[in-house]
Protein backbone atom coordinates (compact mmCIF):
# COMPACT_ATOMS: atom_id res chain seq x y z
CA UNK A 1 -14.62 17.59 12.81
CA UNK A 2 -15.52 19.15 9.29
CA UNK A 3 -16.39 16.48 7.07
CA UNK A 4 -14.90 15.76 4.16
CA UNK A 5 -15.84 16.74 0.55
CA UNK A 6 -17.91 14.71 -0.99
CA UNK A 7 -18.08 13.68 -4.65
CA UNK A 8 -19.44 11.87 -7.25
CA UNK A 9 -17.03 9.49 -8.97
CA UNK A 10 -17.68 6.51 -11.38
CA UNK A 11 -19.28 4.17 -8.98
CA UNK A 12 -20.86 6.53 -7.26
CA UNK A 13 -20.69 8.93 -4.28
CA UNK A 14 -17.55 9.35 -2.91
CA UNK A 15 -15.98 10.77 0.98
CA UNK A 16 -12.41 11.13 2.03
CA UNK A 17 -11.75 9.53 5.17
CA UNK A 18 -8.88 8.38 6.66
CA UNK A 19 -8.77 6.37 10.08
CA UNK A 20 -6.28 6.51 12.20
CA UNK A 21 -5.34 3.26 14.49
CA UNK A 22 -3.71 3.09 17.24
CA UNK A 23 -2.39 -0.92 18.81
CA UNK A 24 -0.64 -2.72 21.16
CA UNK A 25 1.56 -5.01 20.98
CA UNK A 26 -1.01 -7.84 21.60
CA UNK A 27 -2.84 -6.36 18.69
CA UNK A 28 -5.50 -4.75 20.43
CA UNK A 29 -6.79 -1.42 18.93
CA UNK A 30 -6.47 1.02 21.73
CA UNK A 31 -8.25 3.87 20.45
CA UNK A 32 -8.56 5.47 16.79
CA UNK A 33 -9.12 8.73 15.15
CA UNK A 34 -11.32 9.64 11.53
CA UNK A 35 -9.86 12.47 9.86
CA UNK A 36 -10.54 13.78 6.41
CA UNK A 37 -8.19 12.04 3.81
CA UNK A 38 -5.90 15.11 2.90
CA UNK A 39 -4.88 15.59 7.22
CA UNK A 40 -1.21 14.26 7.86
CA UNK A 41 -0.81 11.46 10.23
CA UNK A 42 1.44 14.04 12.31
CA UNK A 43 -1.44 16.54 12.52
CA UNK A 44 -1.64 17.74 16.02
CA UNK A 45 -5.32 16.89 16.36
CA UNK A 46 -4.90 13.46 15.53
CA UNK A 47 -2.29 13.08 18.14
CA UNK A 48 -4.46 14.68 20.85
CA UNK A 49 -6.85 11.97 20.61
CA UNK A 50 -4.12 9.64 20.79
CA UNK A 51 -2.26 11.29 23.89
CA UNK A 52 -5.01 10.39 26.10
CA UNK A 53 -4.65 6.58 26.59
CA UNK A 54 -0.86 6.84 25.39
CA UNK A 55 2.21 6.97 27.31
CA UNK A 56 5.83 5.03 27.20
CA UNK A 57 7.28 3.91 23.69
CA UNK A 58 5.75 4.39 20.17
CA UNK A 59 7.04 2.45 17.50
CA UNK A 60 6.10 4.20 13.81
CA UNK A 61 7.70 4.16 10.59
CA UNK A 62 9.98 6.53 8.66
CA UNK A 63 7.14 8.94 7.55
CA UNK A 64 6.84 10.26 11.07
CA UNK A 65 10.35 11.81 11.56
CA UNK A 66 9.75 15.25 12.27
CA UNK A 67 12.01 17.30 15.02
CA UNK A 68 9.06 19.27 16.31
CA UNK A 69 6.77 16.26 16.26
CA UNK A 70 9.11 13.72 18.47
CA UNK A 71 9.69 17.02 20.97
CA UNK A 72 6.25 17.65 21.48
CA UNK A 73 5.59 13.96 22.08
CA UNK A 74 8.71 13.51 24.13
CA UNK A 75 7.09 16.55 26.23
CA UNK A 76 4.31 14.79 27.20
CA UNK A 77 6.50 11.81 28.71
CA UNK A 78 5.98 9.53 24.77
CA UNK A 79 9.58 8.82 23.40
CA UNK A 80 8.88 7.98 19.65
CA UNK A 81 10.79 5.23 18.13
CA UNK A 82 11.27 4.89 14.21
CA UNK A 83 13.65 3.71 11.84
CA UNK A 84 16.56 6.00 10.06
CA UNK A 85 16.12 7.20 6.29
CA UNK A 86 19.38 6.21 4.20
CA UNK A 87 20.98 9.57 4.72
CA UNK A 88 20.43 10.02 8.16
CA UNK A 89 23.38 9.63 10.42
CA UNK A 90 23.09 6.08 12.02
CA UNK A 91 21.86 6.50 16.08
CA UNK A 92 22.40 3.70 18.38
CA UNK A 93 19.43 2.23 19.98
CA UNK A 94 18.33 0.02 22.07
CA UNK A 95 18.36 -3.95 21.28
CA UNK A 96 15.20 -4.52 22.52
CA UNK A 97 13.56 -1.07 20.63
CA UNK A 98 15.31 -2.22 17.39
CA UNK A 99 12.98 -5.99 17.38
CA UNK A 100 9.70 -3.91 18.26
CA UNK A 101 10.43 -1.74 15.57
CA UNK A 102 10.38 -4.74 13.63
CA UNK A 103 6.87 -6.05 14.69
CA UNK A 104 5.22 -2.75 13.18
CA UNK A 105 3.26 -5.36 10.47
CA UNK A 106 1.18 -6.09 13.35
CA UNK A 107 -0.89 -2.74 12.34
CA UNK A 108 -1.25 -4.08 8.64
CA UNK A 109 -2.42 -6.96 9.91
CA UNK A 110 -5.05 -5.28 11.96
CA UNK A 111 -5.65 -3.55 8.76
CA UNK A 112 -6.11 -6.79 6.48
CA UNK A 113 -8.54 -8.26 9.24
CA UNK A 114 -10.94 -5.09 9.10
CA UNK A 115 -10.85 -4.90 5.61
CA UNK A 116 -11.28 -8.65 4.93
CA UNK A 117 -12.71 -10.71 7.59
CA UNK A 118 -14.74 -8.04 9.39
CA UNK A 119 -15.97 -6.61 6.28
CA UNK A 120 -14.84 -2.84 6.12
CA UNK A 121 -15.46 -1.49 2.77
CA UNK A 122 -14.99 2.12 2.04
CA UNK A 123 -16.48 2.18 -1.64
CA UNK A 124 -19.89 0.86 -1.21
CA UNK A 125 -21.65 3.34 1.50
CA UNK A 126 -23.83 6.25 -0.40
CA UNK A 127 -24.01 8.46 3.29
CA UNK A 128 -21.58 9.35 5.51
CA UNK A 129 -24.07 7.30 8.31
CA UNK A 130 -23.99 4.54 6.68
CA UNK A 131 -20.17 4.74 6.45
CA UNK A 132 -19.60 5.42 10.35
CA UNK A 133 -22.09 2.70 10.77
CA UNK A 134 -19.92 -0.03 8.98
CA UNK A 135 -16.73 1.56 10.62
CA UNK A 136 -18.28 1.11 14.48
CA UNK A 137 -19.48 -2.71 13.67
CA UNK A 138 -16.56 -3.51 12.08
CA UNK A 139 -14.47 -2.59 15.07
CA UNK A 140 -16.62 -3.70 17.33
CA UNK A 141 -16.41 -7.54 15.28
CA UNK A 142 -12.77 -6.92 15.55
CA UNK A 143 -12.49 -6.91 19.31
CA UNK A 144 -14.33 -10.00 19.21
CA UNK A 145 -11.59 -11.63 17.06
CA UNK A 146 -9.59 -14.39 18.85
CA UNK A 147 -6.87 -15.16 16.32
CA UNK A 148 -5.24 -11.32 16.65
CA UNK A 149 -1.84 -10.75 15.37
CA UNK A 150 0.78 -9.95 18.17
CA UNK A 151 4.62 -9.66 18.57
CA UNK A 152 5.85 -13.04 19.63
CA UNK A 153 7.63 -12.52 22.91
CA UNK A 154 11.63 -11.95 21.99
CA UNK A 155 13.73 -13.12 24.25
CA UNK A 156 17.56 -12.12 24.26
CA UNK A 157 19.98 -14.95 25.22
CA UNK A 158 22.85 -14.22 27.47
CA UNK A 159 25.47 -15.54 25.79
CA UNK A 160 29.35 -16.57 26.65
CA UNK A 161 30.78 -15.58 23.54
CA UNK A 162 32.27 -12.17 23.53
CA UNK A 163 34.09 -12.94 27.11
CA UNK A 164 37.65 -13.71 26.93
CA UNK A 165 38.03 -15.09 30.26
């Protein structure tokens, strides 16, 4: 990986990084990949890393609708699920796909706990060490967490209703 630029802002040194996470529905980080800031979630690389512990359903939001993207995933046996923009024709899907798409704020979460309970703080590091340093312990604290968020198990109720007879 090239790293980033680096440069000197008000506060002091600055390096684009992004990081990639990847969960489960429990809200266990499965694996995660550190990109420069200006590389596109889609970005091929990004998604190799991510291939190799992946397989079944991935739930994402609207930012990752791309035709060429969701074919080369579905190629390598991941079926991509994500929401419709407003002037996209509407798709059916699948009840139980539609409530997991739902439970994407589990990620956020996971977000909100590294940043404020395991102390992950982009601004403050001066090397790029000192940064990956931070970033391992902080994931490393996180695994330890036992309060993780998770999607609440959804259970669908047969129900009587609809039947006329």
């Amino acid at each position: 990986m090239d790293l980033p630029r680096t440069e000197r802002e008000r506060w002091g040194w600055c390096h684009g990084f992004k990081l990639h996470l990847l969960c489960n529905e429990m809200g266990d980080v499965l694996t995660f990949c550190l990109t420069p800031a200006n590389v596109d979630d889609r970005d091929p690389r990004v998604w190799q890393v991510f291939t190799k512990v992946l397989y079944g359903k991935v739930f994402a939001d609207k930012g990752y609708i791309k035709q060429e993207f969701f074919e080369n995933l579905f190629n390598q046996g991941i079926h991509l699920v994500h929401g419709l923009k407003s002037n996209m024709k509407n798709k059916l899907m699948p009840l139980w796909d539609k409530m997991m798409l739902r439970k994407r704020y589990i990620i956020e979460c996971i977000n909100e706990l590294l940043k404020n309970k395991a102390n992950l703080v982009h601004s403050r590091h001066r090397s790029v060490h000192n940064f990956l340093m931070n970033l391992c312990a902080a994931l490393a604290a996180y695994c330890f967490f036992e309060n993780k968020p998770e999607a609440l198990p959804v259970r669908i109720e047969k129900s009587r209703q609809l039947e006329l007879f």
